[in-house]
PDB file of N, CA and C in Angstrom:
ATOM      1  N   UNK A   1     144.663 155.886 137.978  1.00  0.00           N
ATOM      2  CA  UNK A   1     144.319 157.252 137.595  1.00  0.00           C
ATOM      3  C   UNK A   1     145.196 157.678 136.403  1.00  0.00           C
ATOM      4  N   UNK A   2     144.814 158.472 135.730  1.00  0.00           N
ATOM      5  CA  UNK A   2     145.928 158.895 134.298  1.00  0.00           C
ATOM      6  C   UNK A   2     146.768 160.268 134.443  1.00  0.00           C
ATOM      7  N   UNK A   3     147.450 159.973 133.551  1.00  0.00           N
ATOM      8  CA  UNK A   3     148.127 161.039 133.585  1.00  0.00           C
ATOM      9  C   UNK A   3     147.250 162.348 133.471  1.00  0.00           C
ATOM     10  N   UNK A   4     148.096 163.138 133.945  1.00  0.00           N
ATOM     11  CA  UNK A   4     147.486 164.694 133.751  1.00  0.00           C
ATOM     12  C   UNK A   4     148.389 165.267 132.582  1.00  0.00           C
ATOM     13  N   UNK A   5     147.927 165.780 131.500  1.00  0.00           N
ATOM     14  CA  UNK A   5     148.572 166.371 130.258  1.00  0.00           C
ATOM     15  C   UNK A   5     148.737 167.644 130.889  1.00  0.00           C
ATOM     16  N   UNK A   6     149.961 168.462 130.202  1.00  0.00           N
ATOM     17  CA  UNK A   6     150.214 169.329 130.337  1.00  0.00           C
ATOM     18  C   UNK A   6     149.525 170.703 129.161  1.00  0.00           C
ATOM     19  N   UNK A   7     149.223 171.582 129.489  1.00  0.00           N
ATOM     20  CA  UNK A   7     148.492 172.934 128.814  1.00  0.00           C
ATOM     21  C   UNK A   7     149.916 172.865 127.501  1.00  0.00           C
ATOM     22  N   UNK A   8     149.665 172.848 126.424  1.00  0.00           N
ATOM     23  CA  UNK A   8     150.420 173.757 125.457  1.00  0.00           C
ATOM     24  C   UNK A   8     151.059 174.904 125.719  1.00  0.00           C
ATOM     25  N   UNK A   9     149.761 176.089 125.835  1.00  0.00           N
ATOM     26  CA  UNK A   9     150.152 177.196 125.853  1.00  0.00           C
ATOM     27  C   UNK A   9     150.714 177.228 126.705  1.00  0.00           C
ATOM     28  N   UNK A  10     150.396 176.630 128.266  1.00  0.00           N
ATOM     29  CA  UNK A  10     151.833 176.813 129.223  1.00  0.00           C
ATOM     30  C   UNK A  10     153.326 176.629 129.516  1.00  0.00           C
ATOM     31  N   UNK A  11     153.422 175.321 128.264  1.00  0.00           N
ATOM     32  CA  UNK A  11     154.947 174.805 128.822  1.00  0.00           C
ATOM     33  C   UNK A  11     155.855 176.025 127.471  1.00  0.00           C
ATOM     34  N   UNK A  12     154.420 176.240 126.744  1.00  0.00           N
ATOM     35  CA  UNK A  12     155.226 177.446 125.456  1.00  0.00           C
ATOM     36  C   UNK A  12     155.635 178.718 126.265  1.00  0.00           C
ATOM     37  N   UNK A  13     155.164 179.210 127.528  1.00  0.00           N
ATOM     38  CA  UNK A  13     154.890 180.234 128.063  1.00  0.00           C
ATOM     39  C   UNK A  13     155.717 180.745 129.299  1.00  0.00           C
ATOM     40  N   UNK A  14     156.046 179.755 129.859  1.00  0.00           N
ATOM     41  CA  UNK A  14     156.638 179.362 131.199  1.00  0.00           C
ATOM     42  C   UNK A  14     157.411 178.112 131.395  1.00  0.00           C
ATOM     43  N   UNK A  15     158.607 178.244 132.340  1.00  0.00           N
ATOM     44  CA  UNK A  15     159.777 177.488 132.536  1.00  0.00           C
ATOM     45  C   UNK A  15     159.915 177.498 133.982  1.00  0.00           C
ATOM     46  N   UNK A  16     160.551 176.412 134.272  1.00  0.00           N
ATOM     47  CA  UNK A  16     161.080 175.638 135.601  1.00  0.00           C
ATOM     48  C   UNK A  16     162.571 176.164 136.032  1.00  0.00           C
ATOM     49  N   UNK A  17     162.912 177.389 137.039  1.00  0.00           N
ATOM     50  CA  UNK A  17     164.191 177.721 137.477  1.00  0.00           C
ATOM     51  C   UNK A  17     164.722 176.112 137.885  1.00  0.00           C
ATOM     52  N   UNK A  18     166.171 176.269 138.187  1.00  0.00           N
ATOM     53  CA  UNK A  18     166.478 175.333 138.929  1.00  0.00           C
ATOM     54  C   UNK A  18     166.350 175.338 140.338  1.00  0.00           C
ATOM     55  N   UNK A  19     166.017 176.640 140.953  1.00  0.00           N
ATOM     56  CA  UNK A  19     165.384 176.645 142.196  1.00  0.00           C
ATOM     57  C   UNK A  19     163.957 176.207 142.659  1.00  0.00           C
ATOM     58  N   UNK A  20     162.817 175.864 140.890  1.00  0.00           N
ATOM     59  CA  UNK A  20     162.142 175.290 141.299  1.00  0.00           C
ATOM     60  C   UNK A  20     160.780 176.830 141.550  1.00  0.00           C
ATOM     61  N   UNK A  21     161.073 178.139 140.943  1.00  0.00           N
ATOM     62  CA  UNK A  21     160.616 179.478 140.900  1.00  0.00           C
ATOM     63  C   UNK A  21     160.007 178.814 139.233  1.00  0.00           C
ATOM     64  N   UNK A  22     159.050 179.634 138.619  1.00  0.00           N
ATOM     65  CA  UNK A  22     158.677 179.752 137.113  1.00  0.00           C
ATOM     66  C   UNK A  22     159.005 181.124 137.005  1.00  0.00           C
ATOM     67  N   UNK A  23     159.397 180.973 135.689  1.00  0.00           N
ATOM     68  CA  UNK A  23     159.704 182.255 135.500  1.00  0.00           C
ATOM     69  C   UNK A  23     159.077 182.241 133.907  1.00  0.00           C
ATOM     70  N   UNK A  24     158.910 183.299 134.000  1.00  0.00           N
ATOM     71  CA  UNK A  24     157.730 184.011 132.758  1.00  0.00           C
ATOM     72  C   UNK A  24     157.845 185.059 131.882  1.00  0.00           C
ATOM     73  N   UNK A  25     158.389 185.296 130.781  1.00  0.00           N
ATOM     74  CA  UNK A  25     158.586 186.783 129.723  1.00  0.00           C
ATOM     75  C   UNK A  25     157.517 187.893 129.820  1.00  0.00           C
ATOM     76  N   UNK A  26     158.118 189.030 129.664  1.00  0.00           N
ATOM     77  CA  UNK A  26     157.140 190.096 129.901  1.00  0.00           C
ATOM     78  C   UNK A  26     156.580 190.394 128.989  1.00  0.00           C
ATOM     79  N   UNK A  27     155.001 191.310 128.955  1.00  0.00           N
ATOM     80  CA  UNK A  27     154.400 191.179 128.012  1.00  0.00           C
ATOM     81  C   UNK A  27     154.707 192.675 127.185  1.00  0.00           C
ATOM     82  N   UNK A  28     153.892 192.763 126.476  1.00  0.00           N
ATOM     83  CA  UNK A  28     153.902 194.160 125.892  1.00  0.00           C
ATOM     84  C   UNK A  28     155.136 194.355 125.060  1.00  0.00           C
ATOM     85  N   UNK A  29     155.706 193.582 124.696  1.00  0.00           N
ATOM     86  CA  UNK A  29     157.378 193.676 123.854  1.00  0.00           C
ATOM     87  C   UNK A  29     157.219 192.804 122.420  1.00  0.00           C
ATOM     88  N   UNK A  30     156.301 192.535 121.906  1.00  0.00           N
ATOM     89  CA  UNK A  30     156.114 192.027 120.609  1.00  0.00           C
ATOM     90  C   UNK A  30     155.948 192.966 119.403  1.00  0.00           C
ATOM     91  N   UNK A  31     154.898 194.234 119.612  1.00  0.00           N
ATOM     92  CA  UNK A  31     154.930 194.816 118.005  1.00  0.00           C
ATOM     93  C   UNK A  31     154.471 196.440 119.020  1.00  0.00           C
ATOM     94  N   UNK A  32     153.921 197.433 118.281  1.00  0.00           N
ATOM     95  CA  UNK A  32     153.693 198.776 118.637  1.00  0.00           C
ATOM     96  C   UNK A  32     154.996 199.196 119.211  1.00  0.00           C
ATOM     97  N   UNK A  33     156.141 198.879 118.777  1.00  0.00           N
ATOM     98  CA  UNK A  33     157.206 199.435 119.944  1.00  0.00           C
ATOM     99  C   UNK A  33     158.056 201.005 119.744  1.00  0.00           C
ATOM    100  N   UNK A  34     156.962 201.529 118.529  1.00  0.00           N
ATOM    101  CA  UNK A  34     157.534 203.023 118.156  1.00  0.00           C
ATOM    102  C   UNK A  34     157.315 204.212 119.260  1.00  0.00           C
ATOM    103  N   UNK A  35     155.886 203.849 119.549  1.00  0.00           N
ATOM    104  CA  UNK A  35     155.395 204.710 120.917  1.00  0.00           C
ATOM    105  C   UNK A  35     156.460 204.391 122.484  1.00  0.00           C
ATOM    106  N   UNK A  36     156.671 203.322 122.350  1.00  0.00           N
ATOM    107  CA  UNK A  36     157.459 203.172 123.934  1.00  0.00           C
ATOM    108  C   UNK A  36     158.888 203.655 124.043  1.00  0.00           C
ATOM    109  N   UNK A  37     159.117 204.294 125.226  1.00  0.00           N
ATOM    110  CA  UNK A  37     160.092 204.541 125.298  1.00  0.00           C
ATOM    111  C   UNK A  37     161.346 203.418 125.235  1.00  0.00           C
ATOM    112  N   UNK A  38     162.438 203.758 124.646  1.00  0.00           N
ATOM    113  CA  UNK A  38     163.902 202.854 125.121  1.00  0.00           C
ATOM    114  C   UNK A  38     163.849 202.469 126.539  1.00  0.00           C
ATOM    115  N   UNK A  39     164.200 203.011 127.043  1.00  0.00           N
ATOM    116  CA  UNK A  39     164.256 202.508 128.775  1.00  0.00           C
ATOM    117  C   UNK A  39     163.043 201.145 128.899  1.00  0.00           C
ATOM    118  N   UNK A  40     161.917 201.665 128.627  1.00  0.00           N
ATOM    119  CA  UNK A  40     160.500 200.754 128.870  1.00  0.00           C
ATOM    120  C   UNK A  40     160.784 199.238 128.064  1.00  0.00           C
ATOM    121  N   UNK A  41     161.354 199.354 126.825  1.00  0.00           N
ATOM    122  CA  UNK A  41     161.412 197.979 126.396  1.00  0.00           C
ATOM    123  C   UNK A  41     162.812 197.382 126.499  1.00  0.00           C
ATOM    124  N   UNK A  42     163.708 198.333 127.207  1.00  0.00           N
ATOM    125  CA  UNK A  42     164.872 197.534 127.850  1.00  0.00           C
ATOM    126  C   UNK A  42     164.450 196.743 129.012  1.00  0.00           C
ATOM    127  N   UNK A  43     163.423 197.242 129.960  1.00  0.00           N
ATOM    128  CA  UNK A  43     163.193 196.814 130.988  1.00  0.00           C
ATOM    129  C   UNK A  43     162.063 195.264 130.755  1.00  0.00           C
ATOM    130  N   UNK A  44     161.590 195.508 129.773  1.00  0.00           N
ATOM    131  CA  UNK A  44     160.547 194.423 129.187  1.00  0.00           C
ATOM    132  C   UNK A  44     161.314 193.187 128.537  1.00  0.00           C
ATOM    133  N   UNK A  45     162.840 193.265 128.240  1.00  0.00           N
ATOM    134  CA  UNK A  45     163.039 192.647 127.796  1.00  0.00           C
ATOM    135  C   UNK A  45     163.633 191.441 128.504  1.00  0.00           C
ATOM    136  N   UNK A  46     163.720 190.993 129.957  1.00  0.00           N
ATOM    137  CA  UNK A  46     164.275 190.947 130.709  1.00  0.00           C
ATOM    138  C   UNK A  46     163.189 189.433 131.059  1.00  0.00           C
ATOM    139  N   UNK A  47     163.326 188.379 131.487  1.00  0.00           N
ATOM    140  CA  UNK A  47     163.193 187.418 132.216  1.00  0.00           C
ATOM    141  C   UNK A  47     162.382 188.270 133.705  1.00  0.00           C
ATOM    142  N   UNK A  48     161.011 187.719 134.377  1.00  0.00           N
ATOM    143  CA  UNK A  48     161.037 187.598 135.918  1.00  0.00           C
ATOM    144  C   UNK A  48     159.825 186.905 136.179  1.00  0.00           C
ATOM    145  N   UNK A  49     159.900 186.559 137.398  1.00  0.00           N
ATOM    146  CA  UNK A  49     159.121 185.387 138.240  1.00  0.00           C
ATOM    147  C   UNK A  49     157.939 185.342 137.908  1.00  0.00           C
ATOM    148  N   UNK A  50     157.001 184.635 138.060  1.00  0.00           N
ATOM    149  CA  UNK A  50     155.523 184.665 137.873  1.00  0.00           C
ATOM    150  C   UNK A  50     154.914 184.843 139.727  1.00  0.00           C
ATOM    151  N   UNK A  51     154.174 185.962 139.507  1.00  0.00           N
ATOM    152  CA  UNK A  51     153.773 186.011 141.164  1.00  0.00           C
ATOM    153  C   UNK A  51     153.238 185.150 141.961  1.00  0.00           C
ATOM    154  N   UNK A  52     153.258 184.858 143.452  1.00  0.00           N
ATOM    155  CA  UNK A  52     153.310 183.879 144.108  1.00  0.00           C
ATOM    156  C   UNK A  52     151.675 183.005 144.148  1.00  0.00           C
ATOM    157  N   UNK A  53     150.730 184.519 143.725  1.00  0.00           N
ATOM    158  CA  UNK A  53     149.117 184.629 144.040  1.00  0.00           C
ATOM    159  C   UNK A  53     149.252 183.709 142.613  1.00  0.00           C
ATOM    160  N   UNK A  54     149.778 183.606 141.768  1.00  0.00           N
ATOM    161  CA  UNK A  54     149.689 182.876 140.175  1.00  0.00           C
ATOM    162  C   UNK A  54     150.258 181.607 140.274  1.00  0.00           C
ATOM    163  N   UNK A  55     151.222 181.671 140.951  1.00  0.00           N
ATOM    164  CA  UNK A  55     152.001 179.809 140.725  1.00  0.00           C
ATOM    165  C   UNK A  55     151.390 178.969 141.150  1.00  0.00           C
ATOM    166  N   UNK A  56     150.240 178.916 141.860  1.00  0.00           N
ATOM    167  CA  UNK A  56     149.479 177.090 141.916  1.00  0.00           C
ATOM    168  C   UNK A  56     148.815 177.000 140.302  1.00  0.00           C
ATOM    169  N   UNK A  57     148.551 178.279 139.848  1.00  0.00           N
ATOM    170  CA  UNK A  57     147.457 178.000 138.220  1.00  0.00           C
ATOM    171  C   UNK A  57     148.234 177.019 137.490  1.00  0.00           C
ATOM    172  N   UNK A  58     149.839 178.276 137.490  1.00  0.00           N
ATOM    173  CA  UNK A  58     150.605 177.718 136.547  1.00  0.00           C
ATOM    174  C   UNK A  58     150.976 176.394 136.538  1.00  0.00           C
ATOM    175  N   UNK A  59     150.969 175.870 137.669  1.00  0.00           N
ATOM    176  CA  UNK A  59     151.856 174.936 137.640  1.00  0.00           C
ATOM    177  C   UNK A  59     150.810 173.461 138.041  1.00  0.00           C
ATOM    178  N   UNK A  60     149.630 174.204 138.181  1.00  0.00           N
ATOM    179  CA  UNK A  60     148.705 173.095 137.584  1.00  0.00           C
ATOM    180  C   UNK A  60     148.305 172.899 135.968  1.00  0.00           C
ATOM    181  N   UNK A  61     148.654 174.159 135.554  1.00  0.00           N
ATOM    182  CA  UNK A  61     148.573 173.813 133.692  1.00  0.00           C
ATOM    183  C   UNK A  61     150.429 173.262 133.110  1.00  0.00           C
ATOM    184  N   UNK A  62     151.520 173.120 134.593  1.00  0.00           N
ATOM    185  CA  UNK A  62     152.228 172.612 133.868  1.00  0.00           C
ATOM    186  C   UNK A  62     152.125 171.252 133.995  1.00  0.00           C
ATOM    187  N   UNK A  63     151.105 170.651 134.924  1.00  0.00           N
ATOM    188  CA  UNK A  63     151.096 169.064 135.483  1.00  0.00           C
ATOM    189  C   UNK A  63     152.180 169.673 136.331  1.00  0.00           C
ATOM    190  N   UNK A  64     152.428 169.867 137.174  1.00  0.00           N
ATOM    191  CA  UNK A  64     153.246 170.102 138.409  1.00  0.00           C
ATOM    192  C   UNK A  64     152.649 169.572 139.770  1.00  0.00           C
ATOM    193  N   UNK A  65     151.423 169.736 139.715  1.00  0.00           N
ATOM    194  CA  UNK A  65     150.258 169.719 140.712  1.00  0.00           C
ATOM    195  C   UNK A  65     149.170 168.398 140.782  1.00  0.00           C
TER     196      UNK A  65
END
């Protein structure tokens, strides 16, 4: 059987904790950032998990699966 390639856009997108969690950048923090408040893109700027209902996708587009 062959290998399974991994998605581009995913391994660009998402990373492997060492616990073996993905963890994923938040969105909405690239451009328009005159309208948002300070607080809002402090909080955006921040690393967190990809939800639990999402990690079989991901981690079948990372070849994980």
């Amino acid at each position: 059987m062959p290998k399974v390639k991994t998605k581009s856009s995913a391994k660009k997108r998402f990373r492997v904790s060492g616990t073996g969690k993905i963890v994923r950048k938040h969105a909405f923090k690239s451009h328009i950032l005159t309208k948002k408040s300070t607080k809002r893109k402090r909080k955006l700027t921040h690393k967190t998990l990809v939800h639990p209902s999402n990690e079989d996708q991901v981690k079948l587009m990372l070849g994980m699966k």
